[in-house]
C-alpha atoms as a PDB file:
ATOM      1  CA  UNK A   1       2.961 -27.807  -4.153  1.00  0.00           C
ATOM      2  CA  UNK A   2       3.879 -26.610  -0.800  1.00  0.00           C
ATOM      3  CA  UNK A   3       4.360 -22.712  -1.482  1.00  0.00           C
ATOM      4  CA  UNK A   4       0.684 -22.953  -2.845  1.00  0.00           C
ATOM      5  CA  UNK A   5      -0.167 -24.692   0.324  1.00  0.00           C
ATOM      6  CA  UNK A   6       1.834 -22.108   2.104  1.00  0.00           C
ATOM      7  CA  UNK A   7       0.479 -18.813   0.174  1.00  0.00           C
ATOM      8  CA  UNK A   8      -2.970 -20.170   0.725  1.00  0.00           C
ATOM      9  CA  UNK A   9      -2.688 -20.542   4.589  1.00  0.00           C
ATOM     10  CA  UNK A  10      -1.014 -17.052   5.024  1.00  0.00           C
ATOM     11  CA  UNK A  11      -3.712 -15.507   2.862  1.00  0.00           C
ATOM     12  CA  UNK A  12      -6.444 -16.904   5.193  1.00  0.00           C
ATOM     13  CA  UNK A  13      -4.606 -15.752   7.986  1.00  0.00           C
ATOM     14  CA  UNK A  14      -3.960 -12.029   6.539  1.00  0.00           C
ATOM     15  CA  UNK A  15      -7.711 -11.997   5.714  1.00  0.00           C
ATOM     16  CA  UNK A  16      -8.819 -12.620   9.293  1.00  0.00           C
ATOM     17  CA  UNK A  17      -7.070  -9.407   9.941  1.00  0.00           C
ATOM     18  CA  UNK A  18      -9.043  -7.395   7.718  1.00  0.00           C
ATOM     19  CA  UNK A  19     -11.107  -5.110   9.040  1.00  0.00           C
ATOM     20  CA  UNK A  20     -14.533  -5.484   7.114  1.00  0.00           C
ATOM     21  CA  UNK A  21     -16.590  -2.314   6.753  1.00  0.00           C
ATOM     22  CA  UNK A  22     -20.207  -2.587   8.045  1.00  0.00           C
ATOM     23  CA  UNK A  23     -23.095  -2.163   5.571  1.00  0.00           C
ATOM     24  CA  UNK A  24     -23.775   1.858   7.049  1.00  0.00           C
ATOM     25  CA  UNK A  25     -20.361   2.214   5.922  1.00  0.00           C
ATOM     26  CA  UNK A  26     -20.304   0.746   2.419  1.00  0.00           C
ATOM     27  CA  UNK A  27     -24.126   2.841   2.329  1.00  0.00           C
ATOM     28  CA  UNK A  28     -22.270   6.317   3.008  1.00  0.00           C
ATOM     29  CA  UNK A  29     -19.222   5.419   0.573  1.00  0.00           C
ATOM     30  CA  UNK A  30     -21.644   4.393  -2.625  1.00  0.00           C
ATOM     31  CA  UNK A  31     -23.649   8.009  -1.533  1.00  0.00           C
ATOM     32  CA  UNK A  32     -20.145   9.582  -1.781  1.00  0.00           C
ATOM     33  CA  UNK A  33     -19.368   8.345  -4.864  1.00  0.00           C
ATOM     34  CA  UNK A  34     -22.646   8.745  -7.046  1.00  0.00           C
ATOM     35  CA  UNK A  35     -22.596  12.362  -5.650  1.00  0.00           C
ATOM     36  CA  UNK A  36     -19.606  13.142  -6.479  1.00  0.00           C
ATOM     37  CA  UNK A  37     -19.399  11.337  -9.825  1.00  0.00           C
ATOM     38  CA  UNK A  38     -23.506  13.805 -10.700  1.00  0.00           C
ATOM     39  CA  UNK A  39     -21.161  17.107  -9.625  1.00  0.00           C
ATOM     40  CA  UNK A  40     -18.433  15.908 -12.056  1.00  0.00           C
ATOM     41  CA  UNK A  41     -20.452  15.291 -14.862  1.00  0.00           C
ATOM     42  CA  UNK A  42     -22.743  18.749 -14.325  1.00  0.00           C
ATOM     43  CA  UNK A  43     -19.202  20.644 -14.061  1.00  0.00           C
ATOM     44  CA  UNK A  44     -18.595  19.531 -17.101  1.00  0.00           C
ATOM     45  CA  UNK A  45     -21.304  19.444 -18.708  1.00  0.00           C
ATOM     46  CA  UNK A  46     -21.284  23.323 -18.306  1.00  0.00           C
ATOM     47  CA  UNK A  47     -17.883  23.915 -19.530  1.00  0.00           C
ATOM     48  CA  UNK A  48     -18.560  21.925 -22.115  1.00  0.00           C
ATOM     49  CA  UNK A  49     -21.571  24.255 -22.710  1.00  0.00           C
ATOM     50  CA  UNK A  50     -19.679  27.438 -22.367  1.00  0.00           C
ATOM     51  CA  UNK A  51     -16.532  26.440 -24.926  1.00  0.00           C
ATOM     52  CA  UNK A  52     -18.907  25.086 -27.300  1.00  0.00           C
ATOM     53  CA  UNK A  53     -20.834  28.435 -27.007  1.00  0.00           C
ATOM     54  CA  UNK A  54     -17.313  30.259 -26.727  1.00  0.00           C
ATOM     55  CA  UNK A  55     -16.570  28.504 -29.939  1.00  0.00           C
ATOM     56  CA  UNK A  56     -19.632  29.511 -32.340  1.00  0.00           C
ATOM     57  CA  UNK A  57     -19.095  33.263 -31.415  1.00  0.00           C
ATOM     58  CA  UNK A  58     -15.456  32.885 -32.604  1.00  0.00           C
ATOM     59  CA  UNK A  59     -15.957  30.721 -35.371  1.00  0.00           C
END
C-alpha cells in the first residue's frame, strides 16, 4: 500500500511540472490538424481518381 501511496505523490508532483498549453495554443494545433488531415484526404482522393481512371483504360 505504500508504493501506491508513493507513485501517487510523485505523479502529483511530476504533474505540477507540466507545462500546460494555453487555449490559443490547443486553437492553432486542432487548425493544424483538420488542415492537414482535408490535404491528406484530397491527395488522395485524386490518386485514387487517377489509378482508378489509369485502370479502366488498361483494363
Amino acid at each position: 500500500m505504500g508504493k501506491i501511496k508513493t507513485f501517487i505523490k510523485e505523479c502529483g508532483i511530476e504533474l505540477k511540472k507540466v507545462v500546460w498549453p494555453t487555449f490559443d495554443d490547443v486553437v492553432a494545433s486542432v487548425k493544424v490538424v483538420i488542415i492537414s488531415t482535408i490535404l491528406v484526404a484530397i491527395i488522395l482522393g485524386v490518386l485514387d481518381m487517377v489509378f482508378t481512371y489509369g485502370m479502366r483504360l488498361v483494363f
